[in-house]
PDB file of N, CA and C in Angstrom:
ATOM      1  N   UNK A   1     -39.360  66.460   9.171  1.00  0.00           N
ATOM      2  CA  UNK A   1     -39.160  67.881   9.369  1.00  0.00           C
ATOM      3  C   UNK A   1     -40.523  68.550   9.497  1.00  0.00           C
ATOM      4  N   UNK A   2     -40.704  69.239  10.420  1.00  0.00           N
ATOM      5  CA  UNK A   2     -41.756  70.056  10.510  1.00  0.00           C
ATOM      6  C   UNK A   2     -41.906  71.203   9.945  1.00  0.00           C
ATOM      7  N   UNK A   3     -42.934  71.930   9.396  1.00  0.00           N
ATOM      8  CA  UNK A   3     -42.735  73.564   8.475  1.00  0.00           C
ATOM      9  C   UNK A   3     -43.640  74.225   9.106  1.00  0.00           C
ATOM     10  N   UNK A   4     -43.230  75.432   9.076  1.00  0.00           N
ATOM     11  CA  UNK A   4     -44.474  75.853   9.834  1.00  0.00           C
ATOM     12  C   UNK A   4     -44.667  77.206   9.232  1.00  0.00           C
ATOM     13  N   UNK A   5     -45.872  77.456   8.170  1.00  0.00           N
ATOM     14  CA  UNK A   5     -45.797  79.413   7.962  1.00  0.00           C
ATOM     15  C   UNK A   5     -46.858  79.784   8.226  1.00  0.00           C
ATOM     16  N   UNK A   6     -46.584  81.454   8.301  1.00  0.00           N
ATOM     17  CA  UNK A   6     -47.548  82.599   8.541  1.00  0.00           C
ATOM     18  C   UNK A   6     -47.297  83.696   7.820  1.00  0.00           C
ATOM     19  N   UNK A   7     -48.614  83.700   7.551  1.00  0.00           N
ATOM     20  CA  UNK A   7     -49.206  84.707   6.507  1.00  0.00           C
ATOM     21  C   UNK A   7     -49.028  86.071   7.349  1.00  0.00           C
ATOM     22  N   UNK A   8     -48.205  86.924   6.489  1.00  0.00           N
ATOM     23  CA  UNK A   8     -47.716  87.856   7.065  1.00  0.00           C
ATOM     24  C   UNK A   8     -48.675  89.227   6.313  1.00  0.00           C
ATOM     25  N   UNK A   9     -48.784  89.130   5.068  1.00  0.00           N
ATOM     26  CA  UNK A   9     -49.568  90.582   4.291  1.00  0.00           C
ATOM     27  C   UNK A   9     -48.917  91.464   4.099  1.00  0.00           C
ATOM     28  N   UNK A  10     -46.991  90.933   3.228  1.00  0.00           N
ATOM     29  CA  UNK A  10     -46.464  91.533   3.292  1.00  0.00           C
ATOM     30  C   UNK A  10     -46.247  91.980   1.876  1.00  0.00           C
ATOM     31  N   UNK A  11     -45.984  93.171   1.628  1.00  0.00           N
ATOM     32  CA  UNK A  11     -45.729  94.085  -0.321  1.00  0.00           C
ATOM     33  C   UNK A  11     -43.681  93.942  -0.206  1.00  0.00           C
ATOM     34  N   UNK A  12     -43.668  92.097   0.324  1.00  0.00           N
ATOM     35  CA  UNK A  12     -42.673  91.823  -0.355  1.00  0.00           C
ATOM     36  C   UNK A  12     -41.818  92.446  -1.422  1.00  0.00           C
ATOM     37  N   UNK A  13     -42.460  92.769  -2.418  1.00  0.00           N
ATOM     38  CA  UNK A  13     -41.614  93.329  -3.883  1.00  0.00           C
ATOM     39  C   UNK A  13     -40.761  94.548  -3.547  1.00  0.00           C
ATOM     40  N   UNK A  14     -40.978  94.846  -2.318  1.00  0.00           N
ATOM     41  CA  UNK A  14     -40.536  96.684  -1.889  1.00  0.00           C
ATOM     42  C   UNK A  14     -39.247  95.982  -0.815  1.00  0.00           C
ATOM     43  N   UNK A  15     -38.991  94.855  -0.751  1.00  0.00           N
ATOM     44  CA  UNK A  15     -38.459  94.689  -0.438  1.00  0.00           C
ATOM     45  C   UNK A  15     -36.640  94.451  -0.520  1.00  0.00           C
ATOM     46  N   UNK A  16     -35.563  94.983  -0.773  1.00  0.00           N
ATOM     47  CA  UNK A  16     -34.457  94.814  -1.543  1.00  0.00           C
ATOM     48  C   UNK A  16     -33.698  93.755  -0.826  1.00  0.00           C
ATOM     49  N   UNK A  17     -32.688  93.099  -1.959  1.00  0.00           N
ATOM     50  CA  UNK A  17     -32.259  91.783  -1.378  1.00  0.00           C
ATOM     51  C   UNK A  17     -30.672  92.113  -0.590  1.00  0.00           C
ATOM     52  N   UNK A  18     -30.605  93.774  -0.581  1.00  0.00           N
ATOM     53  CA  UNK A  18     -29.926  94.242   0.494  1.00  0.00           C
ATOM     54  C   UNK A  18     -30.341  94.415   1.678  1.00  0.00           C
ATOM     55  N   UNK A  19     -31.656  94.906   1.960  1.00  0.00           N
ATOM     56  CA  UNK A  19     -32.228  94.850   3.356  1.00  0.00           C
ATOM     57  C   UNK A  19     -32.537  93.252   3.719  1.00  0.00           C
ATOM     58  N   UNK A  20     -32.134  92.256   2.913  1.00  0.00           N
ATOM     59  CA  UNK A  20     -32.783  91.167   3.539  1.00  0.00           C
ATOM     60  C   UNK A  20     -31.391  90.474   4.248  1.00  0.00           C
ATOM     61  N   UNK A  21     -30.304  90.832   3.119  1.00  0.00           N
ATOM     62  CA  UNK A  21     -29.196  90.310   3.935  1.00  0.00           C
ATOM     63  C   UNK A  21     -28.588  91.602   4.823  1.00  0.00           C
ATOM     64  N   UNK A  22     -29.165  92.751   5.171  1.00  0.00           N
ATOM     65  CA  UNK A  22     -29.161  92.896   6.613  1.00  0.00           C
ATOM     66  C   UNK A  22     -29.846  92.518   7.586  1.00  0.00           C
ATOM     67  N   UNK A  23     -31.301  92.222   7.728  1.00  0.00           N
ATOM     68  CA  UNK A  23     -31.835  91.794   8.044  1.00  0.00           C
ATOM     69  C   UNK A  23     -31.483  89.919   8.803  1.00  0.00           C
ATOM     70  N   UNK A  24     -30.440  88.833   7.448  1.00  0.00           N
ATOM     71  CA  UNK A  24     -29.696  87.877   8.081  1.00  0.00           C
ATOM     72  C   UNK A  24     -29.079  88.121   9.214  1.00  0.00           C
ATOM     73  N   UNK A  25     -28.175  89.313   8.492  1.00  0.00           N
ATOM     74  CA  UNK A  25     -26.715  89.617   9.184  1.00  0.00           C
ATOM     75  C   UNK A  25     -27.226  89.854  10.617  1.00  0.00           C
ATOM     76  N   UNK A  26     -28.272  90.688  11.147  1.00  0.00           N
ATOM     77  CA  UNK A  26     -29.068  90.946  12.752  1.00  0.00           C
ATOM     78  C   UNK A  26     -28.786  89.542  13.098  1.00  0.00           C
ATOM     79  N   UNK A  27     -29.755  88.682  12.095  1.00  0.00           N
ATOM     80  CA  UNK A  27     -30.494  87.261  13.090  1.00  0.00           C
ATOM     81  C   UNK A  27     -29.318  86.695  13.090  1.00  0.00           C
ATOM     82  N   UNK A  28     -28.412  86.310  12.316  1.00  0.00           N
ATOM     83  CA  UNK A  28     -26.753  85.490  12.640  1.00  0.00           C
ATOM     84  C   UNK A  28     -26.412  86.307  14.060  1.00  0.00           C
ATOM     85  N   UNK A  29     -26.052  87.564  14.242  1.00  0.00           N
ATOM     86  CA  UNK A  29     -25.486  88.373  15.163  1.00  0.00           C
ATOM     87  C   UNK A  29     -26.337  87.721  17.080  1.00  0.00           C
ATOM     88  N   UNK A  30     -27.596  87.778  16.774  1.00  0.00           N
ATOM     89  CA  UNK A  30     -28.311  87.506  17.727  1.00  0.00           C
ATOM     90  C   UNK A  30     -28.179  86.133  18.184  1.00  0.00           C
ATOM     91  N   UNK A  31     -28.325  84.997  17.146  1.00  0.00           N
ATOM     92  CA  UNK A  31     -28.324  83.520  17.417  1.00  0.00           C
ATOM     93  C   UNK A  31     -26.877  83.145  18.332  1.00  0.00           C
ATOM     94  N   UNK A  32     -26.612  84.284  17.436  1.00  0.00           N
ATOM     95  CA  UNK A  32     -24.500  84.063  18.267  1.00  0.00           C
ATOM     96  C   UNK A  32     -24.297  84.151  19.648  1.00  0.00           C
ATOM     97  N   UNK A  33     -25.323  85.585  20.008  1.00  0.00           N
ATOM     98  CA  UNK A  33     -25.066  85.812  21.094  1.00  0.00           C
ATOM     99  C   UNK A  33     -25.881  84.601  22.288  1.00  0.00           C
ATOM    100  N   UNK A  34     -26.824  84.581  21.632  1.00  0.00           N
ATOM    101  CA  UNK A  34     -28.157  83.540  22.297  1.00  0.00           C
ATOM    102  C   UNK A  34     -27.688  82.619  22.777  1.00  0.00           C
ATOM    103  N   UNK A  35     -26.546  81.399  21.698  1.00  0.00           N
ATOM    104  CA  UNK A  35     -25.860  80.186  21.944  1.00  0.00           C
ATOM    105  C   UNK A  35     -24.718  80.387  23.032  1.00  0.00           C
ATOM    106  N   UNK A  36     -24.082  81.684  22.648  1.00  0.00           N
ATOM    107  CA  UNK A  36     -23.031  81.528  23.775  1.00  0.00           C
ATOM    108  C   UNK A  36     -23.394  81.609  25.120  1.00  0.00           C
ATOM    109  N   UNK A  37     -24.673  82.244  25.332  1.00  0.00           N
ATOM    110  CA  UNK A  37     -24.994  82.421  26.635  1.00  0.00           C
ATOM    111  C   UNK A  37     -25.626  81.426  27.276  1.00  0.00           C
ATOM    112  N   UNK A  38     -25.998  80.468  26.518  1.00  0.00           N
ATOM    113  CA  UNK A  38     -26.698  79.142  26.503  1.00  0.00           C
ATOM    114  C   UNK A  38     -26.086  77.817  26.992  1.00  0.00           C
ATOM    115  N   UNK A  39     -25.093  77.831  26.025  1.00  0.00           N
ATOM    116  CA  UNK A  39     -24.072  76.523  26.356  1.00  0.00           C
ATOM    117  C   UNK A  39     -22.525  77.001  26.804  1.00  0.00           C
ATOM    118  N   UNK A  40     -21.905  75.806  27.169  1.00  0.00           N
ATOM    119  CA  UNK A  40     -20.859  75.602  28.082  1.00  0.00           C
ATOM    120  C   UNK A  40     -19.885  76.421  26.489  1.00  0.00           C
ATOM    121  N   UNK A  41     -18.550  76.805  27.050  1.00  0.00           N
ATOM    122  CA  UNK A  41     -17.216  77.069  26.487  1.00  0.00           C
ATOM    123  C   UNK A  41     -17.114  75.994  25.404  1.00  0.00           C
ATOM    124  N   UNK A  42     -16.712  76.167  24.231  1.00  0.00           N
ATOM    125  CA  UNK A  42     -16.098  75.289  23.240  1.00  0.00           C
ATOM    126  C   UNK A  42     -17.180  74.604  22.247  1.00  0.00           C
ATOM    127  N   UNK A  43     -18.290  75.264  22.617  1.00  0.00           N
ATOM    128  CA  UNK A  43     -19.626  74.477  22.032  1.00  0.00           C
ATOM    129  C   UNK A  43     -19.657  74.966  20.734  1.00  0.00           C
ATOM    130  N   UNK A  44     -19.911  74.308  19.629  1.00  0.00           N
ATOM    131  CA  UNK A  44     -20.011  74.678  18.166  1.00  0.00           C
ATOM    132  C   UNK A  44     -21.438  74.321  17.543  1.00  0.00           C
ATOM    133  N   UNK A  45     -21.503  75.291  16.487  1.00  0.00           N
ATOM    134  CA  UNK A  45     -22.718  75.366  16.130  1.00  0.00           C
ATOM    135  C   UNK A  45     -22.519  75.423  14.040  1.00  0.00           C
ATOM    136  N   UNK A  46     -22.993  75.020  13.728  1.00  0.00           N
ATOM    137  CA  UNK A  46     -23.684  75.012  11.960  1.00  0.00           C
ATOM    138  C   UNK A  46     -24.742  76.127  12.157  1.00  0.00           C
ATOM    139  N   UNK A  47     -25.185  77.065  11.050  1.00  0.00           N
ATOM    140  CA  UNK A  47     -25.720  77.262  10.648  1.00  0.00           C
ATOM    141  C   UNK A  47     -26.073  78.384   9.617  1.00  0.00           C
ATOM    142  N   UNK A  48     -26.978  78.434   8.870  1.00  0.00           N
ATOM    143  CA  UNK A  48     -28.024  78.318   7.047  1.00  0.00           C
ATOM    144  C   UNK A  48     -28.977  79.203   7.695  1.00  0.00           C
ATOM    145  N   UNK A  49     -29.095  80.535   7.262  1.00  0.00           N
ATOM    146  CA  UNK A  49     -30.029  81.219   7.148  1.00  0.00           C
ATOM    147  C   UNK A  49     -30.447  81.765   5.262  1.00  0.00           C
ATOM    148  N   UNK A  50     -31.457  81.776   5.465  1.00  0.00           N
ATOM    149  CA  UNK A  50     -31.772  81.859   4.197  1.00  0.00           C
ATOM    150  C   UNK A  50     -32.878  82.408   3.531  1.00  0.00           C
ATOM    151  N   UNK A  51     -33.458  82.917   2.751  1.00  0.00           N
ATOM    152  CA  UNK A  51     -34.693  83.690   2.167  1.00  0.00           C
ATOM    153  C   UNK A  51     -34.744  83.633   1.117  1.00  0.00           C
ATOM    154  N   UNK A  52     -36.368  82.714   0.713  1.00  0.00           N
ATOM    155  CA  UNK A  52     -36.765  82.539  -0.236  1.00  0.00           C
ATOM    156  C   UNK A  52     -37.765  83.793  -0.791  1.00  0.00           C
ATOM    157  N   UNK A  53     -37.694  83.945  -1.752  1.00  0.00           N
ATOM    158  CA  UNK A  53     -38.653  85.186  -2.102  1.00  0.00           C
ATOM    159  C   UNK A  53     -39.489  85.008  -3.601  1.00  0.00           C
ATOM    160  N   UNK A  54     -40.116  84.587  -3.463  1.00  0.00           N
ATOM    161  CA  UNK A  54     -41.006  83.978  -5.178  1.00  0.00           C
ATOM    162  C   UNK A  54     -42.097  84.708  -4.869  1.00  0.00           C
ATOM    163  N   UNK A  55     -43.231  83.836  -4.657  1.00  0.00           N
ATOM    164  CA  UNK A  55     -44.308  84.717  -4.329  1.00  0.00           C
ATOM    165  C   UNK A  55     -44.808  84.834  -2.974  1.00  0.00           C
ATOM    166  N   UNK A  56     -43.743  84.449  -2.317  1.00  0.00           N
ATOM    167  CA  UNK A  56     -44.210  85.091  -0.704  1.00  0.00           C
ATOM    168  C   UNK A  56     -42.762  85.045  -0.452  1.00  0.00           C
ATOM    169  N   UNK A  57     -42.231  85.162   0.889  1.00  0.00           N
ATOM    170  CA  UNK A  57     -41.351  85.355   1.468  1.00  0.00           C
ATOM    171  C   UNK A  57     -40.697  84.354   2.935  1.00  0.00           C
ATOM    172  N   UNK A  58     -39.893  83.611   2.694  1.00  0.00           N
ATOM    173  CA  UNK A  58     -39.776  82.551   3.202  1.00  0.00           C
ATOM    174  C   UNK A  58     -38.453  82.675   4.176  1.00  0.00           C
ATOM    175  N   UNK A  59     -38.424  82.385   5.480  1.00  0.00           N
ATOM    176  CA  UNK A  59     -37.061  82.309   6.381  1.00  0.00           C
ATOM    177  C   UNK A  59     -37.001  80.792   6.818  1.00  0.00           C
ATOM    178  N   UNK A  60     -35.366  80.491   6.172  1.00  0.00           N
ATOM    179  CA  UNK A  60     -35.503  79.305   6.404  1.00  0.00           C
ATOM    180  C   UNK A  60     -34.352  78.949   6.747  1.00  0.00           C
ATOM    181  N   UNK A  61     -34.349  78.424   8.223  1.00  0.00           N
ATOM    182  CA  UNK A  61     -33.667  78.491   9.031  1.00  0.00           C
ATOM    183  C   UNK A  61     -32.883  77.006   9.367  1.00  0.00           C
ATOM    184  N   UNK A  62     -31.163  76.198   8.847  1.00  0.00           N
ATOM    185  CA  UNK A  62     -31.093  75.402   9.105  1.00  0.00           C
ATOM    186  C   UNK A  62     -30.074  75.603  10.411  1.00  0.00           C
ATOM    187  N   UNK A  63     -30.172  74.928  11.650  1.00  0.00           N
ATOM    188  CA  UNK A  63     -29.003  74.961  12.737  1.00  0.00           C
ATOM    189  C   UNK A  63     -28.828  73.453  13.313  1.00  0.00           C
ATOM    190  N   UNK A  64     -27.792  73.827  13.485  1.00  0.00           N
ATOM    191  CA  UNK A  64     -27.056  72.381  14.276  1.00  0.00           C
ATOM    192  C   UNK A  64     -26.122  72.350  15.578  1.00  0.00           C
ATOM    193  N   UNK A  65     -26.310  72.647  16.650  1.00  0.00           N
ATOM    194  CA  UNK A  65     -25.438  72.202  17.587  1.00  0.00           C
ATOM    195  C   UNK A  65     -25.023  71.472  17.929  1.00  0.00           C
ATOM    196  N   UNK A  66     -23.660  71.463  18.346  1.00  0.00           N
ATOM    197  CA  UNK A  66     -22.593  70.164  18.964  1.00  0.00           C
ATOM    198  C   UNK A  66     -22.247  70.716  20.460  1.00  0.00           C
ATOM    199  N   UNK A  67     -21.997  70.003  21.143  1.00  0.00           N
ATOM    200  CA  UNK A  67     -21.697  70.396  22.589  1.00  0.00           C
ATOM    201  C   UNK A  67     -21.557  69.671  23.567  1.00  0.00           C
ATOM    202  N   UNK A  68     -20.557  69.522  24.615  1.00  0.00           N
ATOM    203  CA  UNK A  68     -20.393  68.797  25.932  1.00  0.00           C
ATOM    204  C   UNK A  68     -21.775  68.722  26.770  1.00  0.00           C
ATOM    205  N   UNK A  69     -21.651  68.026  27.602  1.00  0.00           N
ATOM    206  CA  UNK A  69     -22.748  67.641  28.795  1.00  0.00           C
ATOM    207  C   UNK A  69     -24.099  68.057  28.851  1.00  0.00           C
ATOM    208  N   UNK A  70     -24.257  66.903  27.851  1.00  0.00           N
ATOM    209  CA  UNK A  70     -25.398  66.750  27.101  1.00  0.00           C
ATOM    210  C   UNK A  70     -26.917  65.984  28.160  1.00  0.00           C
ATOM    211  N   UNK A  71     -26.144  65.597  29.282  1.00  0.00           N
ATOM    212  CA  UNK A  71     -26.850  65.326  30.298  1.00  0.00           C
ATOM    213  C   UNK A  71     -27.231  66.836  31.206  1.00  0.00           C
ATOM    214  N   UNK A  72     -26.590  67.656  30.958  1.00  0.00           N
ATOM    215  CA  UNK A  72     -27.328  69.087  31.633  1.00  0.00           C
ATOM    216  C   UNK A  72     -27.671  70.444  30.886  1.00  0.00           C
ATOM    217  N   UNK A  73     -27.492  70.082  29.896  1.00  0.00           N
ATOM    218  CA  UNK A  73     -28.094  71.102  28.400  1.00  0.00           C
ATOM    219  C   UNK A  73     -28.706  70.289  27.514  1.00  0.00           C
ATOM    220  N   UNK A  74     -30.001  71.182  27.279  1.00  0.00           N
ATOM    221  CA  UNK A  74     -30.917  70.554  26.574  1.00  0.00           C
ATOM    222  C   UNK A  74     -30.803  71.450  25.176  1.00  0.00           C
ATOM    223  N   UNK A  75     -29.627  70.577  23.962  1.00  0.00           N
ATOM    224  CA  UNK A  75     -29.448  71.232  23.313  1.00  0.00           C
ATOM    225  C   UNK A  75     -30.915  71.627  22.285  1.00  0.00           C
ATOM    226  N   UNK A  76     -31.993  70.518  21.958  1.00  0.00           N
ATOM    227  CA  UNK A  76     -32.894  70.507  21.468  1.00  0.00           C
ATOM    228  C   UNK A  76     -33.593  71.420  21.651  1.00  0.00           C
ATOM    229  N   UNK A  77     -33.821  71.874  23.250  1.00  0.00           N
ATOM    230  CA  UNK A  77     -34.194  73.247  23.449  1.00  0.00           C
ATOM    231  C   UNK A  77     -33.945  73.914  22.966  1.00  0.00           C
ATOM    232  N   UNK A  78     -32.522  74.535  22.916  1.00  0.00           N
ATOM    233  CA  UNK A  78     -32.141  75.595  22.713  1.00  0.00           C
ATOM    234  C   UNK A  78     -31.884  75.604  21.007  1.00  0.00           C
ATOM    235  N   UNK A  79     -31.991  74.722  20.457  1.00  0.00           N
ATOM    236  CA  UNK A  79     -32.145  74.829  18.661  1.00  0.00           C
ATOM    237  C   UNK A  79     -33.727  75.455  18.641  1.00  0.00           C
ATOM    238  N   UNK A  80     -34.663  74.758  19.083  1.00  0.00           N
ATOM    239  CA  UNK A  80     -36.309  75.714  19.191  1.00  0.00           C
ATOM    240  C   UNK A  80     -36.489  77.172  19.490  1.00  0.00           C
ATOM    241  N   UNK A  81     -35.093  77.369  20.949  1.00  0.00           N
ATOM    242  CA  UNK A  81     -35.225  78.859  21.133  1.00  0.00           C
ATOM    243  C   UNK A  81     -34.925  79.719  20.038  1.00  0.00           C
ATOM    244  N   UNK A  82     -33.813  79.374  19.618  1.00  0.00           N
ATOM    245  CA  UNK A  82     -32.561  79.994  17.719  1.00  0.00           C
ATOM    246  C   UNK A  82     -33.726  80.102  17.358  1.00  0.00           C
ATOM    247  N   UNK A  83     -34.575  78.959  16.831  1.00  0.00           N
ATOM    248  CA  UNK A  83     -35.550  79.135  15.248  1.00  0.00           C
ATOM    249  C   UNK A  83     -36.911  79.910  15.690  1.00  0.00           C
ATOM    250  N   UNK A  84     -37.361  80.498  17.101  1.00  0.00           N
ATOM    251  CA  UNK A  84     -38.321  81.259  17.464  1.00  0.00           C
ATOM    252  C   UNK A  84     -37.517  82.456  17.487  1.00  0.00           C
ATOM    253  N   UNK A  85     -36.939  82.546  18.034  1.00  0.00           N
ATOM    254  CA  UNK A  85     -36.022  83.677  18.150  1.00  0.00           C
ATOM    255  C   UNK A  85     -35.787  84.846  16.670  1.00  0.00           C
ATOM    256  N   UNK A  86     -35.174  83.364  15.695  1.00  0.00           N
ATOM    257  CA  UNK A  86     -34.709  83.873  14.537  1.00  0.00           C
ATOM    258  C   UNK A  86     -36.627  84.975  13.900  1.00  0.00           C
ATOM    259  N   UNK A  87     -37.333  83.976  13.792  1.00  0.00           N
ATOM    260  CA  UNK A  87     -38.351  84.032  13.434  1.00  0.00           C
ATOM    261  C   UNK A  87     -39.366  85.759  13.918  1.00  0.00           C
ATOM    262  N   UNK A  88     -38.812  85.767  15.612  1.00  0.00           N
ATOM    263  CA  UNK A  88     -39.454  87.036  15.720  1.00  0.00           C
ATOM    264  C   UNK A  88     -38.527  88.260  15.502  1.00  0.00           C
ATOM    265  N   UNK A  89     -36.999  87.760  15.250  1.00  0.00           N
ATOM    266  CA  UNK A  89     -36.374  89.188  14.788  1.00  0.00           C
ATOM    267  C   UNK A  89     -36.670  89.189  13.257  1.00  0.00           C
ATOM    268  N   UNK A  90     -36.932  88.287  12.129  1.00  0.00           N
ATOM    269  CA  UNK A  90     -37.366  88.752  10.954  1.00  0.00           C
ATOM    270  C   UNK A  90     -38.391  89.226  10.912  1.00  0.00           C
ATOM    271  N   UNK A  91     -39.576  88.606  11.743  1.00  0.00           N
ATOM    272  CA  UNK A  91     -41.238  89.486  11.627  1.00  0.00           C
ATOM    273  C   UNK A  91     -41.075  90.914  11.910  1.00  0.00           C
ATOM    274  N   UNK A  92     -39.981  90.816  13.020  1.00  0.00           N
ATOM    275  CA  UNK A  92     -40.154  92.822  13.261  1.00  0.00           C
ATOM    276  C   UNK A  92     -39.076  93.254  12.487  1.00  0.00           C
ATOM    277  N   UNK A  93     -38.455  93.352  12.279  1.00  0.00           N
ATOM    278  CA  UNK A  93     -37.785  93.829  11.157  1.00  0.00           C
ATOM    279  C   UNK A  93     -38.580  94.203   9.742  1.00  0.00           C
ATOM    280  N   UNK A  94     -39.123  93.061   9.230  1.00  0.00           N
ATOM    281  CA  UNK A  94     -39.626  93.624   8.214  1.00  0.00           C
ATOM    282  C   UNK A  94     -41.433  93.916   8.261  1.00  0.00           C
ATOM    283  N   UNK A  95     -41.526  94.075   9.765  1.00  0.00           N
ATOM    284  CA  UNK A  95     -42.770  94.902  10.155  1.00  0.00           C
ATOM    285  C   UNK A  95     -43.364  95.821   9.409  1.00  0.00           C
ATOM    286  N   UNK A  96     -42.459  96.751   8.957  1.00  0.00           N
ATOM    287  CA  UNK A  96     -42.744  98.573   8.295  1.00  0.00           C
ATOM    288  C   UNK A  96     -43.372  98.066   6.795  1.00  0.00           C
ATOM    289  N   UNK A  97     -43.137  96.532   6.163  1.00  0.00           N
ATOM    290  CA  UNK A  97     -43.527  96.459   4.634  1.00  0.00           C
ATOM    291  C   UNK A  97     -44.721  96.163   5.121  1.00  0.00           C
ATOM    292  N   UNK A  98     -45.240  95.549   6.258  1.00  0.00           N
ATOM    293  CA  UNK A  98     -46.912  95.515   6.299  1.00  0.00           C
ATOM    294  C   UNK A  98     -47.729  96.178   5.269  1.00  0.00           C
ATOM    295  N   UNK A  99     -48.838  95.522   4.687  1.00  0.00           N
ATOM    296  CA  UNK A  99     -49.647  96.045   3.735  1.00  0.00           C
ATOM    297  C   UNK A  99     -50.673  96.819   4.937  1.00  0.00           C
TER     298      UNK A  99
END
């Protein structure tokens, strides 16, 4: 598994664990739309969004796609697009806590 973070310089603590699960609720809403437009009819998907919050602030993103014709969708792609995707709707979202 690869990890990958960035130091954001964020006053986390101002952060409530209601704005964070709105903040999910966006990136679920978006990934939804992303996949359907992506893959064929009937295609199913897993996925684990999640936020760790100790002393920094963590999005951690598990997905899984299943799907037909696998010879003309590159589902691997499109799991990279979800977890960039996911990644720049949490950075702007919680843009405004910038220190």
């Amino acid at each position: 598994m690869v990890r990958k973070t960035r130091s954001l310089n964020l006053r986390f603590e101002e952060i409530s664990i209601d704005k964070i699960e709105e903040i999910l609720e966006k990136i679920s809403i978006e990934i939804d739309k992303y996949i359907k437009s992506k893959t064929p009819p009937k295609t199913s998907y897993d996925l684990v969004l999640r936020v760790d919050k100790d002393h920094e602030l963590t999005l951690i993103i598990d997905i899984g796609i299943k799907g037909s014709y696998e010879e003309v969708f590159n589902y691997e792609s499109i799991v990279n697009d979800v977890v960039n995707l996911s990644r720049r709707i949490f950075e702007k979202e919680i843009e405004k806590y910038r220190v």
